[in-house]
PDB file of N, CA and C in Angstrom:
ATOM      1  N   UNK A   1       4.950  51.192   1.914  1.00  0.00           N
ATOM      2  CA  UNK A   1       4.750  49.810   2.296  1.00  0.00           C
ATOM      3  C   UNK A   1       5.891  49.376   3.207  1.00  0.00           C
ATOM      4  N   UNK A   2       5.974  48.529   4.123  1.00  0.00           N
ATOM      5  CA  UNK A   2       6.541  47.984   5.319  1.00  0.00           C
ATOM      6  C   UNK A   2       7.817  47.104   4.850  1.00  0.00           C
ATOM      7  N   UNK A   3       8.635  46.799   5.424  1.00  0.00           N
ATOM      8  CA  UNK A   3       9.441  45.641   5.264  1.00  0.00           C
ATOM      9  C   UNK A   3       8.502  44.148   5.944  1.00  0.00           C
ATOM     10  N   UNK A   4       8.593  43.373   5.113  1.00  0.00           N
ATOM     11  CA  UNK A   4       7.871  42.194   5.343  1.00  0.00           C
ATOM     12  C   UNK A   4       9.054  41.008   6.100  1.00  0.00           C
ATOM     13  N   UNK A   5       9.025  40.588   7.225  1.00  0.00           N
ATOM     14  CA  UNK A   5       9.893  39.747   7.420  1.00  0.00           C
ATOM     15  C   UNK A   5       8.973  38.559   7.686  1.00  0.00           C
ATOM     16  N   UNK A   6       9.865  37.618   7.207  1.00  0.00           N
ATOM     17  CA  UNK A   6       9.399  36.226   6.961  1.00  0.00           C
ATOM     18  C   UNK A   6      10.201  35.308   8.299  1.00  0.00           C
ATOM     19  N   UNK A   7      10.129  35.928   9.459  1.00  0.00           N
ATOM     20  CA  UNK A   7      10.749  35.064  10.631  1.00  0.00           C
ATOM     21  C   UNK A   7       9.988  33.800  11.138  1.00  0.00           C
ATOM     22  N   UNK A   8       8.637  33.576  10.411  1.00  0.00           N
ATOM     23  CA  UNK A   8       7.452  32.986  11.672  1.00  0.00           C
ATOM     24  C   UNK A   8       7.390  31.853  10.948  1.00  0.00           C
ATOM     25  N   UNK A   9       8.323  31.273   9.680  1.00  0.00           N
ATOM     26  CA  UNK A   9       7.853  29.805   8.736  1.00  0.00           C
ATOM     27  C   UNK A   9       8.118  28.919  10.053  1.00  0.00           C
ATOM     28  N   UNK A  10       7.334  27.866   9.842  1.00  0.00           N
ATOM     29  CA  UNK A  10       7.296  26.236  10.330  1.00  0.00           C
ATOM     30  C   UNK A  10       8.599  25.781   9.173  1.00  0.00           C
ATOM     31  N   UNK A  11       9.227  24.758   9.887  1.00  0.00           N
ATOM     32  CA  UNK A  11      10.255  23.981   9.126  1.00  0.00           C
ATOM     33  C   UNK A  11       9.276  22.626   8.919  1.00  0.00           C
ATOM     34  N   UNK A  12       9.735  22.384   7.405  1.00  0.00           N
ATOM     35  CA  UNK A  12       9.380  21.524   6.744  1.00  0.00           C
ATOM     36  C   UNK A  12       9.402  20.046   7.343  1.00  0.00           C
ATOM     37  N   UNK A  13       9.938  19.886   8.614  1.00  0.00           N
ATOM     38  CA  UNK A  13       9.953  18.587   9.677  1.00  0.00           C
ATOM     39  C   UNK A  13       9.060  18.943  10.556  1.00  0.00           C
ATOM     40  N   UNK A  14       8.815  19.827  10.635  1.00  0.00           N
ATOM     41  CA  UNK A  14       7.476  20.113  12.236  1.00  0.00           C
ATOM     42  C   UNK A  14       5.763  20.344  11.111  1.00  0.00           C
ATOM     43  N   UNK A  15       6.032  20.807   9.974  1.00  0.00           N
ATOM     44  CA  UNK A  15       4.864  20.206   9.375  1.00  0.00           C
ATOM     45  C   UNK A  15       4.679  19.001   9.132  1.00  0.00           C
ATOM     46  N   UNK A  16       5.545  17.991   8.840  1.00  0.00           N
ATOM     47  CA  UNK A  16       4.913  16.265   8.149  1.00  0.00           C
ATOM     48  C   UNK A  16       4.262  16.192   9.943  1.00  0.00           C
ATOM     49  N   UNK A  17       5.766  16.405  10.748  1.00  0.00           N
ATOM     50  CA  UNK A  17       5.371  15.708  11.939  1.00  0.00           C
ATOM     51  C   UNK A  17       3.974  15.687  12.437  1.00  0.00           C
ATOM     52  N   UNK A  18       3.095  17.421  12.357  1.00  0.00           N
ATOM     53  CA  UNK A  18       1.984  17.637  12.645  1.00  0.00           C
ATOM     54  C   UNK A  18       0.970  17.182  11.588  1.00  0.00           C
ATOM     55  N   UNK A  19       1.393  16.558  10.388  1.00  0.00           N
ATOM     56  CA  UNK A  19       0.526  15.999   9.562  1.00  0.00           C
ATOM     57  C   UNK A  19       0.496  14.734   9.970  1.00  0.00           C
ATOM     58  N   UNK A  20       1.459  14.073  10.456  1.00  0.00           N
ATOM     59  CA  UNK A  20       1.435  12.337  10.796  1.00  0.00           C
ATOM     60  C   UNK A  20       0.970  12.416  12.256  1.00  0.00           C
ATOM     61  N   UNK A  21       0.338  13.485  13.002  1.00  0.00           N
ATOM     62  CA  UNK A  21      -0.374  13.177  14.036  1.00  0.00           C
ATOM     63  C   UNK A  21      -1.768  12.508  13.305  1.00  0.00           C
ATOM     64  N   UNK A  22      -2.890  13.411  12.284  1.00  0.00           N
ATOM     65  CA  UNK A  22      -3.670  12.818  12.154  1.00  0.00           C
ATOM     66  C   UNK A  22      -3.537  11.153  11.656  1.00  0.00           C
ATOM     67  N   UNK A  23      -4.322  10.661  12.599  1.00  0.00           N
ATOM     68  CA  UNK A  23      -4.090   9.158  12.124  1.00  0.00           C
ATOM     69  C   UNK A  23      -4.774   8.277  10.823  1.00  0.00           C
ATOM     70  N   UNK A  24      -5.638   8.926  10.283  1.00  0.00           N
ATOM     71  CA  UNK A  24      -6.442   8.620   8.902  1.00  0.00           C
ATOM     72  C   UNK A  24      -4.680   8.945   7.749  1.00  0.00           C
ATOM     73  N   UNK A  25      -4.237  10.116   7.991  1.00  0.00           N
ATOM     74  CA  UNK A  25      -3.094  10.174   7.154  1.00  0.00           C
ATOM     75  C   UNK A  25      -2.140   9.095   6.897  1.00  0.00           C
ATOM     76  N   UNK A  26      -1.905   9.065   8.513  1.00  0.00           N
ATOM     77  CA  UNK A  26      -0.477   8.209   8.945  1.00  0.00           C
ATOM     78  C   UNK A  26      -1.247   6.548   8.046  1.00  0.00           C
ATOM     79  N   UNK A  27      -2.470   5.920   8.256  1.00  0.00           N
ATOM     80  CA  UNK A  27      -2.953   4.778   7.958  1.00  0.00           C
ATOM     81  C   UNK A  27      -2.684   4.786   6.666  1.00  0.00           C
ATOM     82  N   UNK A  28      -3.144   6.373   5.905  1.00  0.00           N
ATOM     83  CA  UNK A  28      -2.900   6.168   4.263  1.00  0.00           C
ATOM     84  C   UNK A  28      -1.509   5.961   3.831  1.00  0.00           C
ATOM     85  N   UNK A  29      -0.712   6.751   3.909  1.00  0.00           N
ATOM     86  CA  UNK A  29       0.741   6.386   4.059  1.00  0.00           C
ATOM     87  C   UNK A  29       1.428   5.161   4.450  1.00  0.00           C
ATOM     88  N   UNK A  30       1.043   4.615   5.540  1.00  0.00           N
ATOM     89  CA  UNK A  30       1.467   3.496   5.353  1.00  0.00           C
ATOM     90  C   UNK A  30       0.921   2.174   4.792  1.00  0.00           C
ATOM     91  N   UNK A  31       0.148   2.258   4.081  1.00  0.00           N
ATOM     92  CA  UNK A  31      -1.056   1.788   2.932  1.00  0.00           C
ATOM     93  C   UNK A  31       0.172   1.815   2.060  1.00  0.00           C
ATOM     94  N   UNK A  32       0.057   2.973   1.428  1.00  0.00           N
ATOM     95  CA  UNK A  32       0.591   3.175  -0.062  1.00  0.00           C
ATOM     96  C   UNK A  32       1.931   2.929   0.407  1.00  0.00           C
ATOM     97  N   UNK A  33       2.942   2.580   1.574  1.00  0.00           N
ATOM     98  CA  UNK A  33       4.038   2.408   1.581  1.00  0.00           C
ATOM     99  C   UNK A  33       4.176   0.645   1.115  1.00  0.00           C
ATOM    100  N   UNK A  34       3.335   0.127   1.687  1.00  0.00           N
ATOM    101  CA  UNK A  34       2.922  -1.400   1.545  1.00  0.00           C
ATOM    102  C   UNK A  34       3.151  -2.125   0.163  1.00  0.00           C
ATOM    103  N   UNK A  35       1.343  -1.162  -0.204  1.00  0.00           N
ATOM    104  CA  UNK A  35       1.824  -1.294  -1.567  1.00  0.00           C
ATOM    105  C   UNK A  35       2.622  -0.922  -2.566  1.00  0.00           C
ATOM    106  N   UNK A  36       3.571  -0.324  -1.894  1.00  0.00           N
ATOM    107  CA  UNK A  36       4.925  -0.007  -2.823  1.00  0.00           C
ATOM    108  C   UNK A  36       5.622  -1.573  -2.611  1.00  0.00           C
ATOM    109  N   UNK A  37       5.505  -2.116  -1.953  1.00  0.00           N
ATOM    110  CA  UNK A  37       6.079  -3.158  -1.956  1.00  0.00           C
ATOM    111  C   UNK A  37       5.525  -4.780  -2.794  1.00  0.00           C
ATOM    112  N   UNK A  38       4.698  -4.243  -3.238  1.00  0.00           N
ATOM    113  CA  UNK A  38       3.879  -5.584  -3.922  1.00  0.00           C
ATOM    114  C   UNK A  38       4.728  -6.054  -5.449  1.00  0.00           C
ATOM    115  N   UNK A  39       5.521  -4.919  -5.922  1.00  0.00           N
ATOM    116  CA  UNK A  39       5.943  -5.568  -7.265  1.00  0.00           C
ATOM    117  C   UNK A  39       7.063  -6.599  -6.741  1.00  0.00           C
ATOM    118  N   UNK A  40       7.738  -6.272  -5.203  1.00  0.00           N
ATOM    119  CA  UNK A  40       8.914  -6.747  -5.124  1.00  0.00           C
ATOM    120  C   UNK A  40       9.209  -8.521  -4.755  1.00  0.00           C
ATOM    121  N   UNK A  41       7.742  -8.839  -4.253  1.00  0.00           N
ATOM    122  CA  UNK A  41       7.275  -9.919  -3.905  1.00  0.00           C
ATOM    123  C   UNK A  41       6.824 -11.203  -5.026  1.00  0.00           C
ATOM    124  N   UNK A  42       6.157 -10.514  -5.827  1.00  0.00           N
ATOM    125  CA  UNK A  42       5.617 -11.258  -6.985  1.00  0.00           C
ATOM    126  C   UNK A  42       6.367 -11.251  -8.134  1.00  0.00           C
ATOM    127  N   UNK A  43       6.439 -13.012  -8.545  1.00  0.00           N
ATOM    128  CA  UNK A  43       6.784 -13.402  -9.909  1.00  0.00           C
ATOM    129  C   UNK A  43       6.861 -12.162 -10.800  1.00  0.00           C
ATOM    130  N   UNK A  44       7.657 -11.910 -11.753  1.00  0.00           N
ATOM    131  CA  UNK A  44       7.742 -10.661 -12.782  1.00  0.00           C
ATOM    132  C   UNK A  44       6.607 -10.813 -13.561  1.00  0.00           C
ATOM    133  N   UNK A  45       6.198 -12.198 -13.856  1.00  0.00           N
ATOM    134  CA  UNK A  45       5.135 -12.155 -15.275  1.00  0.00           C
ATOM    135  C   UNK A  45       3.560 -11.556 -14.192  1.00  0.00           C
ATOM    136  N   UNK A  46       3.821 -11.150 -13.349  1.00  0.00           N
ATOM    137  CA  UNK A  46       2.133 -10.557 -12.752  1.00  0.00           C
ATOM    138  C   UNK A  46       2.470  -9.067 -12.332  1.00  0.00           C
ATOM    139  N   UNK A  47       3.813  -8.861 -12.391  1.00  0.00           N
ATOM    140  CA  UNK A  47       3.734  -7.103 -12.146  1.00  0.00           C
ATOM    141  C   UNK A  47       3.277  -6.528 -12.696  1.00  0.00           C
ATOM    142  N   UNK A  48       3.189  -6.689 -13.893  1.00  0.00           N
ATOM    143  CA  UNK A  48       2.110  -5.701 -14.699  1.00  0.00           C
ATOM    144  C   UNK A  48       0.535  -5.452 -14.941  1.00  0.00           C
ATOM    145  N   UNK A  49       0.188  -7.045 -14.348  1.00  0.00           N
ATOM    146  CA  UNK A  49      -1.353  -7.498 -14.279  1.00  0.00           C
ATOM    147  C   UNK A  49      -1.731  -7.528 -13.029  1.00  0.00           C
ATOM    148  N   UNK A  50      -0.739  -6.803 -11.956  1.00  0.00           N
ATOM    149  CA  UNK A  50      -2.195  -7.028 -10.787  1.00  0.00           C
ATOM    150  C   UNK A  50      -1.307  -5.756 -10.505  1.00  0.00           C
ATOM    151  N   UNK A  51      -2.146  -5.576  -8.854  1.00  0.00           N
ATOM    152  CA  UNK A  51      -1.737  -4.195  -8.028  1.00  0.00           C
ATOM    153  C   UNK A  51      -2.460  -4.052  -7.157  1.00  0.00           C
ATOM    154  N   UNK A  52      -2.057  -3.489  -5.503  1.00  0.00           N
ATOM    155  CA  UNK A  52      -2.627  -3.737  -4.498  1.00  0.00           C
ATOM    156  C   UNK A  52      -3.748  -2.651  -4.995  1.00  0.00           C
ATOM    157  N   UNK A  53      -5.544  -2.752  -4.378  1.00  0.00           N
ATOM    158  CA  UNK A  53      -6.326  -1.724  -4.426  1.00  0.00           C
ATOM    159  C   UNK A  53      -6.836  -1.177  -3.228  1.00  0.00           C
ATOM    160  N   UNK A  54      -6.650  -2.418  -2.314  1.00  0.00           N
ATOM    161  CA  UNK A  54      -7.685  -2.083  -1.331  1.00  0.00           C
ATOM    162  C   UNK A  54      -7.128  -2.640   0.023  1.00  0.00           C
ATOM    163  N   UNK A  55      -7.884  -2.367   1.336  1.00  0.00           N
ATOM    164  CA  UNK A  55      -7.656  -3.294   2.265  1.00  0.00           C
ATOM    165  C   UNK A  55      -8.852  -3.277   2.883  1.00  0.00           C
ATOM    166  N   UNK A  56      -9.255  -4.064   3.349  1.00  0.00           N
ATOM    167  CA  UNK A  56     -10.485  -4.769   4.185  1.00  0.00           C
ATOM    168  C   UNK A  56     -10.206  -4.647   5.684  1.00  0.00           C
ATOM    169  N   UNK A  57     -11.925  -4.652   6.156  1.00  0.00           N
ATOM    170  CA  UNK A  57     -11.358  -4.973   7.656  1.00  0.00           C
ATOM    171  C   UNK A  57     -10.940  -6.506   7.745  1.00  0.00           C
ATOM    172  N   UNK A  58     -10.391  -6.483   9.183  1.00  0.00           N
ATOM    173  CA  UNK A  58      -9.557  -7.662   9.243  1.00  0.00           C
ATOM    174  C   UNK A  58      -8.348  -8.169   8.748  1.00  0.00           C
ATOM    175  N   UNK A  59      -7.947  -6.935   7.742  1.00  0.00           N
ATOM    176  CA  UNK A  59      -6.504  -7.307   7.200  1.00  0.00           C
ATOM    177  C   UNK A  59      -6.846  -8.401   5.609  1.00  0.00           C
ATOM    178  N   UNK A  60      -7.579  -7.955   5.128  1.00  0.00           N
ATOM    179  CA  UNK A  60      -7.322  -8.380   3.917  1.00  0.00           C
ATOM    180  C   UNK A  60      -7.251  -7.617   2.526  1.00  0.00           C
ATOM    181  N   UNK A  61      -6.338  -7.793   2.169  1.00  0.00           N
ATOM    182  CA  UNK A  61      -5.656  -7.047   1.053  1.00  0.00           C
ATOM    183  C   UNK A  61      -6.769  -7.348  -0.758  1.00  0.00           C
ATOM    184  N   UNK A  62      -7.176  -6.191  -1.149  1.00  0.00           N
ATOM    185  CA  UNK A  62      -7.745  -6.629  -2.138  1.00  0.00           C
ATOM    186  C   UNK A  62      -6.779  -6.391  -3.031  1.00  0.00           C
ATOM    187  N   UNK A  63      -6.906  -7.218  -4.649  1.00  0.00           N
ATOM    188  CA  UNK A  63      -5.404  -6.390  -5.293  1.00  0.00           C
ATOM    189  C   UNK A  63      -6.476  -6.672  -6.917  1.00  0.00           C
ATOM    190  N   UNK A  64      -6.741  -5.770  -7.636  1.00  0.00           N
ATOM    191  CA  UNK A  64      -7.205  -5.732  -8.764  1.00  0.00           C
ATOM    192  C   UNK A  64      -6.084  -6.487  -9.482  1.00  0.00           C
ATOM    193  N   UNK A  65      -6.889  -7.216 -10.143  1.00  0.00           N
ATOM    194  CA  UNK A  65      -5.677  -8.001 -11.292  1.00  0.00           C
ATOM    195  C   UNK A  65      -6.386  -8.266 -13.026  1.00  0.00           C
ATOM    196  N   UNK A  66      -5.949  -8.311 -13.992  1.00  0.00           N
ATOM    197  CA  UNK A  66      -5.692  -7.534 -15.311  1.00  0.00           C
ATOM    198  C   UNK A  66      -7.186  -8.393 -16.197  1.00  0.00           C
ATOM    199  N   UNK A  67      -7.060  -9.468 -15.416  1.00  0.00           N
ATOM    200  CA  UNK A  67      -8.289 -10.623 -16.064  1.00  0.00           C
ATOM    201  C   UNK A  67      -8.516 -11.842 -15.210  1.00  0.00           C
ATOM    202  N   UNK A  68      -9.461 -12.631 -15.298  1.00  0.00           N
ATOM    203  CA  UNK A  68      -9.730 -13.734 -13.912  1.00  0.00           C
ATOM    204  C   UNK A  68      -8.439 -14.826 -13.883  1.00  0.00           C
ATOM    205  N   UNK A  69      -8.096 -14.756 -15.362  1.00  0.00           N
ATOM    206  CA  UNK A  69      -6.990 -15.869 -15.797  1.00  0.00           C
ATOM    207  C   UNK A  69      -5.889 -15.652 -14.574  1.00  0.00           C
ATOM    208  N   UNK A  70      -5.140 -14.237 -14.552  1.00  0.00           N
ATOM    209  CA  UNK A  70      -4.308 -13.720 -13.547  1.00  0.00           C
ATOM    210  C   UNK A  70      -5.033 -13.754 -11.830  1.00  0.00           C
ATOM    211  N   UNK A  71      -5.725 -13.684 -12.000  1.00  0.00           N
ATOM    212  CA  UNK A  71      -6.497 -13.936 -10.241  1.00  0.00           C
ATOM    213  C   UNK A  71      -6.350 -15.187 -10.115  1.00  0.00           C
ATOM    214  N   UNK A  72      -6.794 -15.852 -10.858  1.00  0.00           N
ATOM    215  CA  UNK A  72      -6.943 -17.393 -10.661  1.00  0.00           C
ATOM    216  C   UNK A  72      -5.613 -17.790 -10.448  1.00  0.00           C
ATOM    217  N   UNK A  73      -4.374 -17.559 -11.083  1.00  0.00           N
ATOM    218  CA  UNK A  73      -3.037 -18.113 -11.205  1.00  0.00           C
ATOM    219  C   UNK A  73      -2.232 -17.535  -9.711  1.00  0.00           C
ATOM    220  N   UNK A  74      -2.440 -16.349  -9.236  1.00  0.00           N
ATOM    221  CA  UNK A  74      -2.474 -15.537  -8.264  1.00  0.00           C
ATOM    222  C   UNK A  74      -2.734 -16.458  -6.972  1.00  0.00           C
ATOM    223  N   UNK A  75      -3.809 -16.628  -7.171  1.00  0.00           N
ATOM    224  CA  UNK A  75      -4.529 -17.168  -5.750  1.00  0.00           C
ATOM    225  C   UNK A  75      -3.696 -18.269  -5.390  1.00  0.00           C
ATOM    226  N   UNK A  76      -3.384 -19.474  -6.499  1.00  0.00           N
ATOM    227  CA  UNK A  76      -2.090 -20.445  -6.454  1.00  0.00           C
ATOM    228  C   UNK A  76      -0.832 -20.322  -5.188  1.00  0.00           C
ATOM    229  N   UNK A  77      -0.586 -18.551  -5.710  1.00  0.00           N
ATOM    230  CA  UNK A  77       0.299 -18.502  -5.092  1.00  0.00           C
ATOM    231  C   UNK A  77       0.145 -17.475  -3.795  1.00  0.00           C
ATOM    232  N   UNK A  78      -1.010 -17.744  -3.347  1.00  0.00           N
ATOM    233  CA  UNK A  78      -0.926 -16.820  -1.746  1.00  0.00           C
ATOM    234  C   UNK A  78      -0.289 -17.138  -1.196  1.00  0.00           C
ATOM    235  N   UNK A  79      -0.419 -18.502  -0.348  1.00  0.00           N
ATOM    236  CA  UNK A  79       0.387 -18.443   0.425  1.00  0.00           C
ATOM    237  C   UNK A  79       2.169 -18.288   0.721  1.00  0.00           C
ATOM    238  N   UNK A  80       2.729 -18.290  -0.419  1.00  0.00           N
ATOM    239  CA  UNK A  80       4.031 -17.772  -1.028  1.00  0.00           C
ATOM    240  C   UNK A  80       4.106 -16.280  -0.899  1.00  0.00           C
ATOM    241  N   UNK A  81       2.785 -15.476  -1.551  1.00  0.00           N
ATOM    242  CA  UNK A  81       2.981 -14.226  -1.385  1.00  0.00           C
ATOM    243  C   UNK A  81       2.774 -13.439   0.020  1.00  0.00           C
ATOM    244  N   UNK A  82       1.662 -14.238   0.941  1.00  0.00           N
ATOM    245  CA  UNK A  82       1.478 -13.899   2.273  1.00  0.00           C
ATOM    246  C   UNK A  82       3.112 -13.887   2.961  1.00  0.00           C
ATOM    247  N   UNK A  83       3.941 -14.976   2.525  1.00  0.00           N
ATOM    248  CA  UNK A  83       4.823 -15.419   3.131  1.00  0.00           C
ATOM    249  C   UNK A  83       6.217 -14.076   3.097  1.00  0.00           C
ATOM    250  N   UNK A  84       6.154 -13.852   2.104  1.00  0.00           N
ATOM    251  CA  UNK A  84       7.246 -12.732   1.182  1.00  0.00           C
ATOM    252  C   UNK A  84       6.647 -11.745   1.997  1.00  0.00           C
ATOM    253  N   UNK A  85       5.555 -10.941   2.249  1.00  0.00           N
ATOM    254  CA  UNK A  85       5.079 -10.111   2.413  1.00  0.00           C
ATOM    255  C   UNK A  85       5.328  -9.673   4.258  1.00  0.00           C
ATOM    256  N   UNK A  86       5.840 -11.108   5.107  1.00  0.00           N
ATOM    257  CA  UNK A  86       5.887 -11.033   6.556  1.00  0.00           C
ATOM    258  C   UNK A  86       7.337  -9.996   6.643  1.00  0.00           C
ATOM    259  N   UNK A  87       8.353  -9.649   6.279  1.00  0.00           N
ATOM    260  CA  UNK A  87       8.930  -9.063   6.362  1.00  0.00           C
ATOM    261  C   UNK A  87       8.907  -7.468   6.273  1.00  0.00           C
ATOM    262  N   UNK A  88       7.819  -6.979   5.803  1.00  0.00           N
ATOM    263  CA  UNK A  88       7.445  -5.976   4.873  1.00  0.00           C
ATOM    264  C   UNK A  88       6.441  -5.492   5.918  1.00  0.00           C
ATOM    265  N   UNK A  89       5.951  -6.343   6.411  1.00  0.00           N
ATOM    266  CA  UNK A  89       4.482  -5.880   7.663  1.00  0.00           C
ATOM    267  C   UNK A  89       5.162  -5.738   9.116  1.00  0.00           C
ATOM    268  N   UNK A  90       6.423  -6.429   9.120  1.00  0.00           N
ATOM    269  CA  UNK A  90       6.620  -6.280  10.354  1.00  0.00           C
ATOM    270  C   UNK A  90       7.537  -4.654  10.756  1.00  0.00           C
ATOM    271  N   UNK A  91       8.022  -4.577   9.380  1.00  0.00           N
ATOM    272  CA  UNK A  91       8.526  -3.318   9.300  1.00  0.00           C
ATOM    273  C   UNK A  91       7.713  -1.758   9.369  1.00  0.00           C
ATOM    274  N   UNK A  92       6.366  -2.211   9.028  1.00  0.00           N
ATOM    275  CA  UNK A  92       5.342  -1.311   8.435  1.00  0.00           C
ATOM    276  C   UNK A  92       4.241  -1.637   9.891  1.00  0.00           C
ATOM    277  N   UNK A  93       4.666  -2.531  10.746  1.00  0.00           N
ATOM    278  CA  UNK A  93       3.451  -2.938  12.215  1.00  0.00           C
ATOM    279  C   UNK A  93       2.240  -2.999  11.714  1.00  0.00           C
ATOM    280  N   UNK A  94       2.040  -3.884  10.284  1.00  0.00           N
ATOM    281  CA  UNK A  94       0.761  -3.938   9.952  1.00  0.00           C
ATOM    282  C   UNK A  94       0.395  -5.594   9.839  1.00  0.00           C
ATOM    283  N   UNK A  95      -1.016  -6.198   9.512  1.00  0.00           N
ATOM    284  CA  UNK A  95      -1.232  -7.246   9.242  1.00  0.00           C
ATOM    285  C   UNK A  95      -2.069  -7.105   8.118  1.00  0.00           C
ATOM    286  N   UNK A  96      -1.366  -8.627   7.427  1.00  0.00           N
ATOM    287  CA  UNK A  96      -2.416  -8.617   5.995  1.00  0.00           C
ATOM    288  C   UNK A  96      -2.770 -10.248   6.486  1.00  0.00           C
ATOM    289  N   UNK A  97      -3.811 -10.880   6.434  1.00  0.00           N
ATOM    290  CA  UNK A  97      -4.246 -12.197   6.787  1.00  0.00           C
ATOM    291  C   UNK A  97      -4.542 -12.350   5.282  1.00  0.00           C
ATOM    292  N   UNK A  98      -4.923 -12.078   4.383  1.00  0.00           N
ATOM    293  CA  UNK A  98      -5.437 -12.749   3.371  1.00  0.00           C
ATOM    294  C   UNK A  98      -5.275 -11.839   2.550  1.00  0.00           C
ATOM    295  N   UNK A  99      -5.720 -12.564   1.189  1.00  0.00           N
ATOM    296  CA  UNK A  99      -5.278 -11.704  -0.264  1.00  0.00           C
ATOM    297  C   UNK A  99      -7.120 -12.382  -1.704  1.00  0.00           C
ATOM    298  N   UNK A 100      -7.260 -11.033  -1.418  1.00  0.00           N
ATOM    299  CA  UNK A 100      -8.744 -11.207  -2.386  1.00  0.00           C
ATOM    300  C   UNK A 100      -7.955 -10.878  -3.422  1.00  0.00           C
ATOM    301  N   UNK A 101      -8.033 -11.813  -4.586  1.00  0.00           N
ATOM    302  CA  UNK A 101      -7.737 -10.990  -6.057  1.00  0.00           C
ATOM    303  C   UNK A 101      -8.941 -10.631  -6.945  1.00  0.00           C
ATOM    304  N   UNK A 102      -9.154  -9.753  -7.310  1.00  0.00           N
ATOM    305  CA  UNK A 102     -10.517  -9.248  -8.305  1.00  0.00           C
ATOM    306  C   UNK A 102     -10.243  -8.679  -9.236  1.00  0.00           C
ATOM    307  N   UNK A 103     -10.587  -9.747 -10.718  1.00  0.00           N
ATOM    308  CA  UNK A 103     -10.402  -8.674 -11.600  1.00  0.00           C
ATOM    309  C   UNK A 103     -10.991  -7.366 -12.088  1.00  0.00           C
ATOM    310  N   UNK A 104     -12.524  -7.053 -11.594  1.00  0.00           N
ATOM    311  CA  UNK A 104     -13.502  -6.840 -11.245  1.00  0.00           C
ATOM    312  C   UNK A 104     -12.655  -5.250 -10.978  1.00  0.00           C
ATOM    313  N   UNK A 105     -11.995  -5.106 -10.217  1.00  0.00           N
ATOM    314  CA  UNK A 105     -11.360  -3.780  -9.488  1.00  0.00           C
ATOM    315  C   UNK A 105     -10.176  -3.473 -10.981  1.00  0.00           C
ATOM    316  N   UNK A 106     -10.065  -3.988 -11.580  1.00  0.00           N
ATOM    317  CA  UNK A 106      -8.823  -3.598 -12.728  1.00  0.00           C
ATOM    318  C   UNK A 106      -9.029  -2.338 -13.056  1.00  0.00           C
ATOM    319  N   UNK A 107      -8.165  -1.271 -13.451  1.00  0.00           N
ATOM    320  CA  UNK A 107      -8.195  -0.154 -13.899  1.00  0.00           C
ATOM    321  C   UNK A 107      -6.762   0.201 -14.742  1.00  0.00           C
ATOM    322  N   UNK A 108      -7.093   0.658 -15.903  1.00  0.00           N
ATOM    323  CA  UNK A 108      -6.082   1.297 -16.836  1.00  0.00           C
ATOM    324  C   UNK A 108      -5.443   2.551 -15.992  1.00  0.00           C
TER     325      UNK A 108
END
C-alpha cells in the first residue's frame, strides 16, 4: 500500500467562505443570528415565554409565545421592542417592520 499524503485539504476559512456564497445559507444564518438577539431586548419576565419563529415576507417577524395572555401583553410592547431591535438590524442589514405574536406557533 502507498504513502497517502494529505496535501490537497481546503482550510477551514475557504470552506464557510464557499458555504456563505450560497445565499439561502447566508439568509439562514443571519436569521438565527437575529434571533439570537431577541432575549436581549425583551423584559426578563417573557424570555422564557416567547421566541423568534419565523419571518414573513415584508419583514415581519413571527415569534411563538407560551399562551395568548403573553402575546397579548407582548403586542403592548412592540413598538419598544421594534425600537431595541434597530440597532441589531442595522448591524445584521436586515429589516423587521412588524412583530406577529402567535401562541398558536408555541413549541416545548
Amino acid at each position: 500500500m502507498g504513502k497517502v499524503l494529505y496535501t490537497d485539504f481546503e482550510g477551514i476559512d475557504s470552506v464557510i467562505e464557499s458555504m456563505m456564497d450560497n445565499p439561502q445559507l447566508k439568509k439562514a444564518v443571519t436569521r438565527t443570528t437575529l434571533y439570537g438577539f431577541w432575549d436581549k431586548i425583551l423584559p426578563q419576565k417573557f424570555q422564557k415565554r416567547s421566541k423568534p419563529y419565523s419571518m414573513l415576507p415584508g419583514g415581519v417577524m413571527v415569534v411563538a409565545c407560551e399562551n395568548p395572555v403573553v402575546a397579548q401583553e407582548l403586542s403592548l410592547y412592540k413598538v419598544m421592542l421594534l425600537s431595541k431591535f434597530q440597532p441589531y438590524l442595522k448591524t445584521l442589514n436586515m429589516r423587521v417592520t412588524d412583530l406577529k405574536f402567535d401562541p398558536k406557533k408555541w413549541e416545548m
